[in-house]
Protein backbone atom coordinates (compact mmCIF):
# COMPACT_ATOMS: atom_id res chain seq x y z
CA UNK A 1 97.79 41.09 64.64
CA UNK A 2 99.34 38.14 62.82
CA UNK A 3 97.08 36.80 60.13
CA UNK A 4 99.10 33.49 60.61
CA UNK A 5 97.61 32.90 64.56
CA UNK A 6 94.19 32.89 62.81
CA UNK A 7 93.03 29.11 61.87
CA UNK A 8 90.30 28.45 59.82
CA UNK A 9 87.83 27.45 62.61
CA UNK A 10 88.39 30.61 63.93
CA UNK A 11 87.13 32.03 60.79
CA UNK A 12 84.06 30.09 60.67
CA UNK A 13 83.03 29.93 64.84
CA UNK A 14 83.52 34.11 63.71
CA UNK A 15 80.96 33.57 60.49
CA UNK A 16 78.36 31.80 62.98
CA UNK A 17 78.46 34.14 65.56
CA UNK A 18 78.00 37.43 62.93
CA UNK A 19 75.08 35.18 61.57
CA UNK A 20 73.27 34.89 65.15
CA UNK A 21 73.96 38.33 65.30
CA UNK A 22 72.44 39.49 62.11
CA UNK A 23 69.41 36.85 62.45
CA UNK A 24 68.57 38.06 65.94
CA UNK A 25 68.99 41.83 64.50
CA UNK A 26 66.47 41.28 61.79
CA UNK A 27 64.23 38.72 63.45
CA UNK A 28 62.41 42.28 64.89
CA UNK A 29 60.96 42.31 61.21
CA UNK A 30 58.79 39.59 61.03
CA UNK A 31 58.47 40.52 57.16
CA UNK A 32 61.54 39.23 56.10
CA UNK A 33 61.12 35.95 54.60
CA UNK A 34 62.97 33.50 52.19
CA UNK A 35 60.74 32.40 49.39
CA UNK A 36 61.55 29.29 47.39
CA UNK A 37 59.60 28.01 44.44
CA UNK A 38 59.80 24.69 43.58
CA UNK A 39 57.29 23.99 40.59
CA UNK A 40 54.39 25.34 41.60
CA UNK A 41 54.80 25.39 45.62
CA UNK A 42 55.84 28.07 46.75
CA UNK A 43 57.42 27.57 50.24
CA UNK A 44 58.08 30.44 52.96
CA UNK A 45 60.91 30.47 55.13
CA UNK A 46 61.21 32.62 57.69
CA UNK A 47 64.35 34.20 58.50
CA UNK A 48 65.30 33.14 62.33
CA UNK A 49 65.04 29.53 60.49
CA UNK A 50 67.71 30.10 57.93
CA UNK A 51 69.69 31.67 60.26
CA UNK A 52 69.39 28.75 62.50
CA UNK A 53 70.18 26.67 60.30
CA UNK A 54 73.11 28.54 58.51
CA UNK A 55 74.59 29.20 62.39
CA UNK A 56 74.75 25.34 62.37
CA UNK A 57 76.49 24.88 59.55
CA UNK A 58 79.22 27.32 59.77
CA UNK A 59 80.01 26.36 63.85
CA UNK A 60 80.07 22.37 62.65
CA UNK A 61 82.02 22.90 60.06
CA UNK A 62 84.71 24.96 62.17
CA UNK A 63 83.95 22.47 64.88
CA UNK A 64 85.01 19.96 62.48
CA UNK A 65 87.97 21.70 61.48
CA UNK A 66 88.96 22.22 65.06
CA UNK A 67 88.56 18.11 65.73
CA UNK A 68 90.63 17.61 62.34
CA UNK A 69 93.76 19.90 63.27
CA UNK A 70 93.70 19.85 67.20
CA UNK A 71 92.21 16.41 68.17
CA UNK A 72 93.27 13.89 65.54
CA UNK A 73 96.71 15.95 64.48
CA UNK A 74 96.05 15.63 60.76
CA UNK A 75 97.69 17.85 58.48
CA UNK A 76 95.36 19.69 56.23
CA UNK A 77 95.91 20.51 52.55
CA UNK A 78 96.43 24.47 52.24
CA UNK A 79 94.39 25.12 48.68
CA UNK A 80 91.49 23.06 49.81
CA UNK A 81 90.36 24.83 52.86
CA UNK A 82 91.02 28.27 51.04
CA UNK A 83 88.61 26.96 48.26
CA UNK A 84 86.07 25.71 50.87
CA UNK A 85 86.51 28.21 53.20
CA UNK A 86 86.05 30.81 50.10
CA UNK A 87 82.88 29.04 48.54
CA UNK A 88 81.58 28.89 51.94
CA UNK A 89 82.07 32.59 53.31
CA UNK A 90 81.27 33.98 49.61
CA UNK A 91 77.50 32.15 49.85
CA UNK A 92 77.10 34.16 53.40
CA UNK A 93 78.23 37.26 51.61
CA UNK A 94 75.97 35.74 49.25
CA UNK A 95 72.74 35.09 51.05
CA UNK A 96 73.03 37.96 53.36
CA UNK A 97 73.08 40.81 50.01
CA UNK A 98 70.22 38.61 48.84
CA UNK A 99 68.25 39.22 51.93
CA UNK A 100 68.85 42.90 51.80
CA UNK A 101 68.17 43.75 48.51
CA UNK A 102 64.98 41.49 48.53
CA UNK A 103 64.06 43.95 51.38
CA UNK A 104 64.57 46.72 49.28
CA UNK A 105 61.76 46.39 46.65
């Protein structure tokens, strides 16, 4: 397969659809939970909500990129969408390892 064929809104529709898949996977444990503290609240997320809202996201922003390229023929900048699309993908490698160790302990 040519690496070339594969645009970046490919990528991310990709990223969304391995989210809904993951979320749906692990929404059988209801005890997985994302817990924030913000002073002294303490606010519990489930996890079907963050992957909800990470799903949405990742498929607008590819959405986007598809309207960008395909719709309104603008030409992108190469290093910018590898740093976005790197500092994107690396906080779902991100949250996803946090979720999985926190289910560890």
């Amino acid at each position: 397969m040519n690496l070339k064929k594969i645009k970046v809104y490919h990528l991310f529709w990709f990223i969304s659809f391995l989210i809904i898949v993951i979320g749906l996977v692990q929404s059988n444990y209801p005890d997985i939970k994302l817990i924030l503290n913000v002073h002294d609240t303490y606010y519990v997320v489930p996890n079907l909500d963050c992957t909800i809202v990470l799903f949405s996201v990742y498929f607008i922003t590819g959405l986007g990129y598809w309207l960008v390229q395909n719709v309104f023929k603008k030409q992108l900048i190469e290093y910018l969408i590898v740093i976005h699309s790197v500092i994107l993908i690396g906080s779902f490698i991100f949250y996803w390892i946090v979720v999985i160790f926190g289910k560890l302990h």
